[in-house]
Protein backbone atom coordinates (compact mmCIF):
# COMPACT_ATOMS: atom_id res chain seq x y z
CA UNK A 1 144.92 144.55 89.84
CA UNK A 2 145.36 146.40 93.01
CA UNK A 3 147.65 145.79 95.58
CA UNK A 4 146.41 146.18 99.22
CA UNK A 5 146.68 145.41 102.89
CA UNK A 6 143.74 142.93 104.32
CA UNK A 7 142.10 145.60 106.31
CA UNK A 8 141.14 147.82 103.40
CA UNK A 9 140.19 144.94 101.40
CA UNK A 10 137.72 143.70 104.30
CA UNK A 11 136.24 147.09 104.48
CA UNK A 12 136.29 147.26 100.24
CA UNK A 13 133.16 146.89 97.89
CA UNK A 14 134.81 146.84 94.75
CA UNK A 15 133.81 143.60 94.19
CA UNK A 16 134.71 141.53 91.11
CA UNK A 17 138.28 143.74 91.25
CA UNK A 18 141.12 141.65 91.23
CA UNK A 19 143.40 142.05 94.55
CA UNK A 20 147.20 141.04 95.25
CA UNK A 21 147.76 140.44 98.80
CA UNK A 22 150.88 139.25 100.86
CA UNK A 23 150.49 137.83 104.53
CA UNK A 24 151.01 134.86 106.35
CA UNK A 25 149.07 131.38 107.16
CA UNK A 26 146.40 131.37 110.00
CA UNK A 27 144.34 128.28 109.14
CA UNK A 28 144.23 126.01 105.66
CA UNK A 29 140.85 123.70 106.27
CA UNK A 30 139.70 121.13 103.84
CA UNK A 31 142.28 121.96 101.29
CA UNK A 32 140.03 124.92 100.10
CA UNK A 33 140.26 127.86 102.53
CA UNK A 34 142.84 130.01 103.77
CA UNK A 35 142.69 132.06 106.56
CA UNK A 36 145.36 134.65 105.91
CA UNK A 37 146.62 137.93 108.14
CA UNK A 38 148.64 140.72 107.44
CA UNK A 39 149.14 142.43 110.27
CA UNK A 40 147.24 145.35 109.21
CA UNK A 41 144.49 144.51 111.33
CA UNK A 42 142.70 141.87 113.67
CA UNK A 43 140.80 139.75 111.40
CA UNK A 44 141.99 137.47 108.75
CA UNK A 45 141.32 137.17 104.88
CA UNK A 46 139.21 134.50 103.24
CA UNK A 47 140.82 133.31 100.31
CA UNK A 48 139.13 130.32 98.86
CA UNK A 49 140.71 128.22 96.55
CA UNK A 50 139.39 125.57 93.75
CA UNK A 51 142.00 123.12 94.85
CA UNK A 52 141.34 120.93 91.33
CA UNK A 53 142.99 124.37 89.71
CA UNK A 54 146.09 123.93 91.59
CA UNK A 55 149.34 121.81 92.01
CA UNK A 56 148.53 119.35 95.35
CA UNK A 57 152.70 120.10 96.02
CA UNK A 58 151.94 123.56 96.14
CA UNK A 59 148.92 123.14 98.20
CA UNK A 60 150.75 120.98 100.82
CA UNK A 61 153.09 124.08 101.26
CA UNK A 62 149.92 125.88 102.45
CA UNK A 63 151.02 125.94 106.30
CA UNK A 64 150.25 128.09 109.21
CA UNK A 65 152.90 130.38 109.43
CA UNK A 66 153.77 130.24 105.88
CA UNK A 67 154.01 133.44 103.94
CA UNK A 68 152.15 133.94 100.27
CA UNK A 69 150.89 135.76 98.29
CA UNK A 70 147.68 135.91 96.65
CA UNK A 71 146.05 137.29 93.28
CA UNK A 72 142.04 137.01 93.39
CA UNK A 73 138.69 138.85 92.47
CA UNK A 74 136.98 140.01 95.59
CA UNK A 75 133.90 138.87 96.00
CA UNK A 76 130.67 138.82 98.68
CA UNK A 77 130.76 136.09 101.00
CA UNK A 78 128.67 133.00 101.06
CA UNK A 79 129.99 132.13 104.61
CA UNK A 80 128.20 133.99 107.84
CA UNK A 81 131.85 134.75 109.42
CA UNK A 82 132.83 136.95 107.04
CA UNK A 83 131.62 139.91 104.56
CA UNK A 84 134.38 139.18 101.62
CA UNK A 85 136.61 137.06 100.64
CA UNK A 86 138.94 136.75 97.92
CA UNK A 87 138.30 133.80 94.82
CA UNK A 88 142.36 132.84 94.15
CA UNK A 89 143.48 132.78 90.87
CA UNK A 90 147.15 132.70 91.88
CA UNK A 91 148.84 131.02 94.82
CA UNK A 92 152.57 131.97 95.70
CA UNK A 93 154.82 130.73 98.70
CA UNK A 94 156.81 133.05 99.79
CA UNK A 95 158.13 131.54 103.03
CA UNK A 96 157.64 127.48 104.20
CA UNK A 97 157.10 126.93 107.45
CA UNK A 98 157.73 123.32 108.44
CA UNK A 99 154.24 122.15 110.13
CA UNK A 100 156.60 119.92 112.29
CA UNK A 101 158.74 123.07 113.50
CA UNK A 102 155.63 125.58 113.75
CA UNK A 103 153.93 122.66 116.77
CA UNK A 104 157.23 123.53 118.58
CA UNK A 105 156.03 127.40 118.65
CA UNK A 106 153.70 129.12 120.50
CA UNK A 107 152.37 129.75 116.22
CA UNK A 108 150.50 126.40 116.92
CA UNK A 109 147.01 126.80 117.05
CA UNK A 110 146.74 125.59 120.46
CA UNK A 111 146.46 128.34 123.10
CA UNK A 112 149.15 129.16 125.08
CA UNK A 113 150.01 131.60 128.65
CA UNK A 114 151.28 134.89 128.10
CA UNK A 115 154.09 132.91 130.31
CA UNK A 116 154.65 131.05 127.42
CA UNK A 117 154.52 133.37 124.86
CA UNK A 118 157.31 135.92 126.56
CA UNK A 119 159.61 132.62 126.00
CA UNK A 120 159.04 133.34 122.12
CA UNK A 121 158.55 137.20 122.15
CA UNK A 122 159.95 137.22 118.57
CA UNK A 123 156.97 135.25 117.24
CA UNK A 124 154.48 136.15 119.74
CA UNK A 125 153.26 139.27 117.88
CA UNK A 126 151.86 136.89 115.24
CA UNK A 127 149.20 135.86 117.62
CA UNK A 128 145.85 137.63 117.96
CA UNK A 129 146.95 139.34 121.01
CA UNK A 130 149.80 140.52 120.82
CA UNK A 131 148.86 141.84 117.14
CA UNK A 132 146.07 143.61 119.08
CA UNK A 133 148.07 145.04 121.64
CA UNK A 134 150.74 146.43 119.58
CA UNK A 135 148.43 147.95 117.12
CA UNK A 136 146.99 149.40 119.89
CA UNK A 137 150.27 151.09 120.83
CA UNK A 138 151.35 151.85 117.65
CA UNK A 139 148.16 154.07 118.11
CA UNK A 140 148.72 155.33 120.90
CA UNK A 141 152.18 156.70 120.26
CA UNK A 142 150.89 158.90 117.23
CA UNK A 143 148.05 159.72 119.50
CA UNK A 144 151.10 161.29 121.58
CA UNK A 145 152.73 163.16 119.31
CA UNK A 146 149.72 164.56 117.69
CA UNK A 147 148.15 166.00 120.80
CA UNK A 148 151.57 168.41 121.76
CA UNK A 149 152.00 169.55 117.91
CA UNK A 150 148.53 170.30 117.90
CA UNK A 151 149.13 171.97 121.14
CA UNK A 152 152.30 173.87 119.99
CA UNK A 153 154.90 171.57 122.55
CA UNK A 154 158.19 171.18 121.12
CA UNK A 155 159.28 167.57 120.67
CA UNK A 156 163.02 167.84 122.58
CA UNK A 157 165.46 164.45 122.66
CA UNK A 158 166.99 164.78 125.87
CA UNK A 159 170.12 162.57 126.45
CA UNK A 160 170.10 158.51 127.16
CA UNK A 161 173.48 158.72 129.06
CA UNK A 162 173.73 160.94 131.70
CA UNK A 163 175.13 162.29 134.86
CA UNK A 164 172.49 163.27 136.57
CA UNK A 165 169.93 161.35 138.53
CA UNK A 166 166.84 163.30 138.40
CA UNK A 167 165.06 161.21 141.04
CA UNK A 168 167.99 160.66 143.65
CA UNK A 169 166.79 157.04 143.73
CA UNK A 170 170.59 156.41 142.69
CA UNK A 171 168.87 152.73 141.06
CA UNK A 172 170.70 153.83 137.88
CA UNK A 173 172.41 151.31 135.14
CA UNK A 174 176.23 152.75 134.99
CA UNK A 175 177.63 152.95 131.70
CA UNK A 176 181.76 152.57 131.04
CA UNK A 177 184.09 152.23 128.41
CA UNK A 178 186.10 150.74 130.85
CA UNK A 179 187.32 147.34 130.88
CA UNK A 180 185.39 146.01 134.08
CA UNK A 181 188.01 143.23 134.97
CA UNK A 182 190.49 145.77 135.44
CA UNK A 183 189.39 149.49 135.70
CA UNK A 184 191.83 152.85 136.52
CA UNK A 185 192.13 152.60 140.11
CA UNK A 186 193.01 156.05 142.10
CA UNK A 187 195.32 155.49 145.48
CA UNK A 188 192.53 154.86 148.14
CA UNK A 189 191.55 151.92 145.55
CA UNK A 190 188.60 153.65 143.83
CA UNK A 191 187.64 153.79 140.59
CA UNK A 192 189.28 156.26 138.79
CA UNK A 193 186.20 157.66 136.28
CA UNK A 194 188.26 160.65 134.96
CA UNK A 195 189.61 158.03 132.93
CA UNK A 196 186.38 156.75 131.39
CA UNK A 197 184.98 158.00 128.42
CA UNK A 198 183.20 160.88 129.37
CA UNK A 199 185.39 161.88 132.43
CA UNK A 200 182.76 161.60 134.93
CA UNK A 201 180.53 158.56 136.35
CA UNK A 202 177.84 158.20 133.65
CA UNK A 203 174.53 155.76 133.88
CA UNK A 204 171.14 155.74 131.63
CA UNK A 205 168.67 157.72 132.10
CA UNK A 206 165.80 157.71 134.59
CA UNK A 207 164.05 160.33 133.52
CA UNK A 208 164.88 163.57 130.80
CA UNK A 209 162.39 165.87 133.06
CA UNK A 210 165.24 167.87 134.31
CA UNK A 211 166.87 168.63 130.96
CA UNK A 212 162.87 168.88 129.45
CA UNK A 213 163.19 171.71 131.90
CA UNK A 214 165.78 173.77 130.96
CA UNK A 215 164.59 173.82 127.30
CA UNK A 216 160.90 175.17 128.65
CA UNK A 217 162.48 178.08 129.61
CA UNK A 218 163.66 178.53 126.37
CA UNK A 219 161.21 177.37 124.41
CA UNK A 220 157.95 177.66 126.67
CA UNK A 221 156.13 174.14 125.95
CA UNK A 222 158.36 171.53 125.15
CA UNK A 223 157.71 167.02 125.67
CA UNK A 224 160.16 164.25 125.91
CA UNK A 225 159.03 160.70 124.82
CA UNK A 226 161.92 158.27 125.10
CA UNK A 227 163.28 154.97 126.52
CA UNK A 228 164.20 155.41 130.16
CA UNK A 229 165.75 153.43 132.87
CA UNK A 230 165.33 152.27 136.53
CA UNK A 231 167.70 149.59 137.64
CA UNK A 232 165.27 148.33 140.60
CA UNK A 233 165.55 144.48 141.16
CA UNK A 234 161.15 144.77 141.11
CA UNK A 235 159.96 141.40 139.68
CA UNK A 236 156.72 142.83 139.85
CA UNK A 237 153.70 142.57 136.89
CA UNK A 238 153.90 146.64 136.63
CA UNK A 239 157.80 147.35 136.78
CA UNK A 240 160.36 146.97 133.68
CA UNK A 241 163.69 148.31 133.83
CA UNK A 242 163.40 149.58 130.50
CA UNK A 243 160.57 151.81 129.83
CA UNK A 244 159.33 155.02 127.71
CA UNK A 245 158.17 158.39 129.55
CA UNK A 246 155.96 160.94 128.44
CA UNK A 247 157.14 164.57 130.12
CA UNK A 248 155.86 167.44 129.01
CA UNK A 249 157.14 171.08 130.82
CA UNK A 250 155.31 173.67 130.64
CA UNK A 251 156.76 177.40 131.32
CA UNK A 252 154.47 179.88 133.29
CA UNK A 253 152.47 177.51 134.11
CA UNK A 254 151.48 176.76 138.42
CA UNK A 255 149.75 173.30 139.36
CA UNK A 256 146.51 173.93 138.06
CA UNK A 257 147.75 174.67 135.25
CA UNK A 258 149.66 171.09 135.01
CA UNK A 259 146.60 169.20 136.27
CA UNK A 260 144.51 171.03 133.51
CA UNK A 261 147.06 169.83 131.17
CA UNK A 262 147.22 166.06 132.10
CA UNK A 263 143.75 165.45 132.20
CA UNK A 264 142.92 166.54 128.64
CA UNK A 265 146.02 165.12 127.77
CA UNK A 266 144.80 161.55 128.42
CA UNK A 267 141.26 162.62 127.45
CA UNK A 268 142.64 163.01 123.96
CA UNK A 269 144.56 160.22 123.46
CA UNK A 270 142.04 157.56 124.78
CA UNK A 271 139.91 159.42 122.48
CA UNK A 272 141.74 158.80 119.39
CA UNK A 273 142.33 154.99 120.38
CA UNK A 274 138.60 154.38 121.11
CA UNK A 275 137.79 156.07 117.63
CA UNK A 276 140.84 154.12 115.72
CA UNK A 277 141.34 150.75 117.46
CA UNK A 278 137.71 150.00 117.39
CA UNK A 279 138.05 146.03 116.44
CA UNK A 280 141.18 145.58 118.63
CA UNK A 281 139.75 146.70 121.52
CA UNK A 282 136.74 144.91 121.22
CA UNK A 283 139.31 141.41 120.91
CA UNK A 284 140.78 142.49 123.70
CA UNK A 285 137.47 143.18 125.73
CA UNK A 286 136.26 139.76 124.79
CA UNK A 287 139.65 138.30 125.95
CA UNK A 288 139.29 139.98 129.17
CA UNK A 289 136.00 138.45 129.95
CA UNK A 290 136.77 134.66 129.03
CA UNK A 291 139.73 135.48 131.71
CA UNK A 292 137.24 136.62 133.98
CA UNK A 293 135.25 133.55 134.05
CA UNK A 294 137.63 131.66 135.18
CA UNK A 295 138.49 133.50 138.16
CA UNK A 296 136.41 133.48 141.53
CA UNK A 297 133.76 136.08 141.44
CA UNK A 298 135.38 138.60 144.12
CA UNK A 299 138.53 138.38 142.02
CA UNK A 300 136.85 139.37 138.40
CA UNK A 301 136.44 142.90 137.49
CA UNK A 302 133.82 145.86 138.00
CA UNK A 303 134.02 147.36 134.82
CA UNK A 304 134.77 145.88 131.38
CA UNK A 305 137.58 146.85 129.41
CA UNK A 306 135.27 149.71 127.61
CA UNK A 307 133.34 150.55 130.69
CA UNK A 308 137.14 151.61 132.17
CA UNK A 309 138.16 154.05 129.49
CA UNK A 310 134.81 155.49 129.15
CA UNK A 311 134.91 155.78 132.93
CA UNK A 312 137.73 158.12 132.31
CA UNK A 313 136.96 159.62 129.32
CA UNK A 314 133.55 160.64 130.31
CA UNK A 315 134.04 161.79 134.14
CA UNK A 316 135.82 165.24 135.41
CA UNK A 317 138.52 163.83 137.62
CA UNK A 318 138.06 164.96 141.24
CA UNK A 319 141.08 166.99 142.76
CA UNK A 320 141.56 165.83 146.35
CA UNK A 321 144.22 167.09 148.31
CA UNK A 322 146.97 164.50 150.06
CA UNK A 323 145.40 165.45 153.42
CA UNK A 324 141.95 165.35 152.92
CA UNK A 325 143.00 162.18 151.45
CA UNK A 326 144.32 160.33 154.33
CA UNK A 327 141.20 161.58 156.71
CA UNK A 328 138.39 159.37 153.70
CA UNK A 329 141.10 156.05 153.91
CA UNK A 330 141.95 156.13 158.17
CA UNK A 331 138.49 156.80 158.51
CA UNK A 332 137.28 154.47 155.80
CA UNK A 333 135.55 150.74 156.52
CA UNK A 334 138.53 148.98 154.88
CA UNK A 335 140.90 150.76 156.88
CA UNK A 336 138.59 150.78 160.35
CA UNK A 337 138.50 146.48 159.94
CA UNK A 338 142.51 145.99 159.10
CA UNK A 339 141.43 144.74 155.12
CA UNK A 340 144.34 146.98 153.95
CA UNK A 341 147.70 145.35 153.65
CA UNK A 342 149.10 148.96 154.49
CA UNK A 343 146.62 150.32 157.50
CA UNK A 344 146.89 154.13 157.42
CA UNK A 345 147.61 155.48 160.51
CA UNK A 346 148.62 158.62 160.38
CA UNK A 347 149.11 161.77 157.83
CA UNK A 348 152.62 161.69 155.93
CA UNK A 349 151.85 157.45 154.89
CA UNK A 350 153.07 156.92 151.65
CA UNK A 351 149.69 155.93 149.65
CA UNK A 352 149.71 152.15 148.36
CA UNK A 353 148.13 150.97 145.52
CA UNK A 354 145.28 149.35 147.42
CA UNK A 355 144.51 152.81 148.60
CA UNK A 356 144.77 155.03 145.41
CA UNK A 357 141.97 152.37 144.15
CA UNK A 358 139.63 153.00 147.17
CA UNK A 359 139.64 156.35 146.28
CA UNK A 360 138.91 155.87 142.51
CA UNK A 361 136.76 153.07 142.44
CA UNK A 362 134.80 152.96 146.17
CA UNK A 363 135.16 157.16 147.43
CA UNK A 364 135.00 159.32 144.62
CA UNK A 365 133.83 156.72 141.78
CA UNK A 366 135.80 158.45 138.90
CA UNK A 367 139.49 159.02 138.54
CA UNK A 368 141.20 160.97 141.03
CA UNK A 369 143.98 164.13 141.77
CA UNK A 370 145.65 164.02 144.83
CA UNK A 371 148.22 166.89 145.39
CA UNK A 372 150.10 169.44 147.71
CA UNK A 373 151.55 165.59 149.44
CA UNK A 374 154.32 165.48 151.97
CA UNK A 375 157.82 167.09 151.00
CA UNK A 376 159.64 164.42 152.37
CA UNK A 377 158.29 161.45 150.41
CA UNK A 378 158.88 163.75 147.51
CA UNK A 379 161.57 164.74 145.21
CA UNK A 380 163.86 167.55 145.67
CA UNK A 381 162.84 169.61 142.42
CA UNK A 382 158.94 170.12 143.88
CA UNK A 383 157.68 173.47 145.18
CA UNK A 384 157.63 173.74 148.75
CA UNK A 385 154.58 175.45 149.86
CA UNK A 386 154.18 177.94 152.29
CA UNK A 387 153.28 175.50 154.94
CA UNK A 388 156.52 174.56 154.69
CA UNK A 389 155.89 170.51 155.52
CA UNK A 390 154.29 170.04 151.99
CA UNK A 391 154.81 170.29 148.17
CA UNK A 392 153.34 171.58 145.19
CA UNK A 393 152.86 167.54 143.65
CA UNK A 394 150.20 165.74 142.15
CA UNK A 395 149.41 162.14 141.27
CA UNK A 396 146.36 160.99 138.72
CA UNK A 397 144.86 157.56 139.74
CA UNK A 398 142.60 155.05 137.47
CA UNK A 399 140.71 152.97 138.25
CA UNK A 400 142.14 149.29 138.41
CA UNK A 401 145.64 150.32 138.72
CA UNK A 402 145.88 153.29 140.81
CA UNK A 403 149.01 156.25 140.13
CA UNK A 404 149.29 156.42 136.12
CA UNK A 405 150.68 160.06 136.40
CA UNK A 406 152.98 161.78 138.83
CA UNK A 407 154.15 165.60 138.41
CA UNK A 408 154.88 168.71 139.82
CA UNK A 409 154.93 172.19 139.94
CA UNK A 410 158.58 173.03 139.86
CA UNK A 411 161.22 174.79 142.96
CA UNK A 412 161.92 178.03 141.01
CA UNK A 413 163.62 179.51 143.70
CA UNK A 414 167.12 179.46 143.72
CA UNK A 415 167.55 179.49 147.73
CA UNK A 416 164.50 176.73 148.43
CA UNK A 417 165.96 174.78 145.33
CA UNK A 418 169.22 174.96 147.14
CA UNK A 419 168.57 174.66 150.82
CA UNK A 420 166.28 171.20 149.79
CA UNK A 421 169.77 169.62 147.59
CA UNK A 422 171.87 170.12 151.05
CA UNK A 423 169.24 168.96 152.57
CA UNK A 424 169.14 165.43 150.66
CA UNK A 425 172.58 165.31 150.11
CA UNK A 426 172.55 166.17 146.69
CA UNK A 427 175.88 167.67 145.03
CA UNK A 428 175.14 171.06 143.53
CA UNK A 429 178.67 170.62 141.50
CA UNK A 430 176.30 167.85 139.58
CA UNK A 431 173.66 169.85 138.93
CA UNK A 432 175.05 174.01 138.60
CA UNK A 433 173.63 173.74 134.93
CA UNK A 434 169.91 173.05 136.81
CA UNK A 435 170.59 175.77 139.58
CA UNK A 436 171.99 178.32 137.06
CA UNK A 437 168.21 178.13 134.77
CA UNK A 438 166.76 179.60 138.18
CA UNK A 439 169.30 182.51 138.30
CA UNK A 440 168.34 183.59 134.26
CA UNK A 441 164.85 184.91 134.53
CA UNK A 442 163.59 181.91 136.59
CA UNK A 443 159.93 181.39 136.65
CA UNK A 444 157.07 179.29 137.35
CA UNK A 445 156.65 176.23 135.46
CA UNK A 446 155.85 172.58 135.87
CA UNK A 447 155.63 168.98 134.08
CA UNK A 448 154.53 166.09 134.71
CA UNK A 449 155.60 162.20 133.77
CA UNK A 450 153.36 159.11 131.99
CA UNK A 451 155.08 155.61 131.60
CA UNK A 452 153.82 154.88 128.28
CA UNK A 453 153.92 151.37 129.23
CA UNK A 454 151.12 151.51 132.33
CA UNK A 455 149.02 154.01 129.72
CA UNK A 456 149.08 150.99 127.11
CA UNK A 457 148.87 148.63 129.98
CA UNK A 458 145.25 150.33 131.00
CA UNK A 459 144.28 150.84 127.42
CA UNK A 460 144.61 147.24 126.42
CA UNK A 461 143.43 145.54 130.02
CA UNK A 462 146.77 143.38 130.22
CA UNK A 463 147.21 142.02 133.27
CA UNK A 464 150.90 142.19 132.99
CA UNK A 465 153.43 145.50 131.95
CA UNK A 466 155.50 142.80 130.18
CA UNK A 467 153.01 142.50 127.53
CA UNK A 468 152.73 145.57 126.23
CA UNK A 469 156.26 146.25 125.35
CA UNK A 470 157.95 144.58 122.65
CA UNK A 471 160.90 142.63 124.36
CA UNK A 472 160.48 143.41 128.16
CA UNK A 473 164.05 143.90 130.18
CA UNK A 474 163.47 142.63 133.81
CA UNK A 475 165.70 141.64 136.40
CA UNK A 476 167.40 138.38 134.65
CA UNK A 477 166.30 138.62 131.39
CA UNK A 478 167.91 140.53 128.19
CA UNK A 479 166.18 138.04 125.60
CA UNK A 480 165.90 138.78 122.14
């Protein structure tokens, strides 16, 4: 007897070998077969039973959403929907579910919107989707990890709670030990924070690039991958306020360097998801187009969910710079006719979504680079270049849903670094330990930053951020 998850016994031929197997209820029809998953992939088990051998009690107990287990001989499959299946010789319950409970839950067989199913994000995993999706970003997370240890990065936990806010957005959650009804107060009636825990005003995270600095110029290569933070009230399909970033810094190493970086960077790990997620994807492809059809025709998509990663996988990405940029959209026909929501006018226009897909998917027609973009729609820690009106920056866009990448070659000099903090207002007293890396053998080095989120967001084709993340935290909701 061997004991084994349902996707290696689906791809098994050791037939006539008797298999345990422990999963839960998909389907029970005409009191003879079982549909049974796992988790471990996809597609479901056939496990047919000769109900005359069995107790009826224990056969009513056959629910979906129940949990058993199963002992059986594997053998070929009379049945065109399936290769195997398993002929039961034991029947366990492990778990009841009440049939009357489960219609109450989105593990009814009837389908359901994703609306729906965020309402029950502890059970929605159990559907085919969501199994899909998360399998696909279980993948993609090793995919990761694998590509910087291959690539000698250091993995480098930089803090959750922290000081600093690397983006001087200052939408930051705070975090206190203080009782909020009735903090320290100091004479003018402030808040008194050298009482709190730490001593200072603390918040989450937005981003661990600035610390992932600092330990690149120790340790030359070095990538964060952790939960981060953004408290912007965005009830938007491609904003969470808790997210994971991917930010790699890389020590001697100039723009070109970084964009060389990113792009086999994602080369690699849609790679390894294309190679490893092969019947997932192809669910979620087929999901995709049933969605489609129900939409108008100049609302459905160009490409198909494969036809978008190979378009990435298999095409250089063009490097564009911001100004050369702006002259293809303000002289474009979208632009010329007022179709754009946001009608460029004029060079320094922060670039909308709308127009980072122009360039992907009408322009260039494979995924784009724009860099060296304005200095002051960009943050404080990117080199100035010589121009003096423009920085060292550079955004990747995909097709479908535009920026998926944003980084920089970093300020390494200590005066520029300086004169652009007084500049935005930013106290250096908050920062020394950043200034003081560029007075110790400073040098040129860069990063960039992926939200892991819009990476499994493109891989998968969900419409919506909030389904690719286990329990999404948005504005007004801290379910689960």
């Amino acid at each position: 007897m061997i004991q084994a998850k349902i996707a290696e016994i689906l791809d098994s031929n050791q037939f006539l070998q008797e298999f345990e197997v422990k999963g839960w209820v998909r389907s029970f029809r005409s009191n003879r077969f079982i549909a049974m998953n796992d988790g471990s992939t996809i597609n479901n088990l056939q496990c047919v039973v000769d109900f005359e051998n069995f107790n009826e009690e224990l056969l009513k107990r056959v629910t979906v959403g129940a949990a058993i287990r199963v002992l059986g001989t594997l053998i070929e499959s009379e049945g065109s929907q399936q290769r195997v299946e398993i002929e039961v010789k034991e029947l366990e319950i492990l778990g009841d579910a009440n049939p009357e409970d489960v219609k109450l839950t989105i593990l009814s067989p009837k389908r359901h919107s994703l609306e729906k199913l965020r309402e029950q994000a502890h059970l929605r995993v159990r559907t085919n989707t969501f199994g899909a999706v998360m399998r696909v970003r279980s993948k993609l997370s090793f995919a990761v990890h694998s590509y910087f240890q291959q690539n000698n990065f250091h993995y480098v936990n930089t803090p959750i709670i922290t000081g600093s806010d690397a983006e001087g957005a200052g939408e930051m959650f705070k975090v206190t030990a203080f009782d909020i009804e009735n903090p320290p107060k100091k004479e003018d009636g402030s808040i008194d924070y050298k009482k709190d825990f730490f001593g200072k005003e603390t918040n989450l995270t937005v981003s661990g690039q600035l610390e992932a600095e600092t330990y690149a110029l120790g340790l030359g290569q070095v990538y964060t991958f952790g939960p981060t933070f953004r408290a912007e009230n965005s009830n938007t399909s491609r904003h969470l306020a808790e997210f994971w970033m991917i930010e790699p810094e890389v020590a001697f190493c100039d723009l070109d360097g970084n964009m060389d970086l990113a792009e086999d960077f994602i080369k690699y790990v849609l790679k390894y998801v294309l190679e490893n997620c092969k019947d997932d994807l192809a669910f979620l492809e087929q999901r995709l187009l049933n969605e489609d059809k129900s939409k108008p025709q100049n609302e459905r998509s160009d490409m198909n969910l494969m036809e978008k990663l190979h378009f990435v996988l298999d095409n250089n990405f063009k490097r564009v710079s911001y100004t050369e940029a702006i002259e293809i959209l303000k002289n474009s026909k979208p632009n010329k006719k007022k179709k754009f929501n946001y009608v460029i006018e004029d060079w320094g226009a922060d670039l909308q979504s709308e127009h980072e897909r122009f360039l992907v998917e009408k322009h260039f027609k494979c995924p784009v680079i724009l860099f060296d973009y304005p200095a002051n729609i960009k943050a404080f820690y990117m080199r100035l270049n010589e121009d003096g009106k423009t920085v060292r920056a550079m955004d990747i866009l995909f097709p479908g849903i535009g920026e998926i990448v944003g980084g920089s070659q970093r300020e390494e000099r200590l005066d520029v670094l300086q004169s652009k903090m007084k500049e935005l207002d930013i106290d250096e007293k908050e920062l020394w330990w950043y200034l003081e890396t560029r007075k110790f053998g400073t040098c040129v080095h860069s990063g960039f930053g992926l939200g892991f989120e819009r990476l499994v967001q493109f891989v998968t084709g969900m419409g919506n951020i909030r389904d690719v993340i286990p329990f999404p935290r948005t504005p007004q909701n801290a379910e689960f």
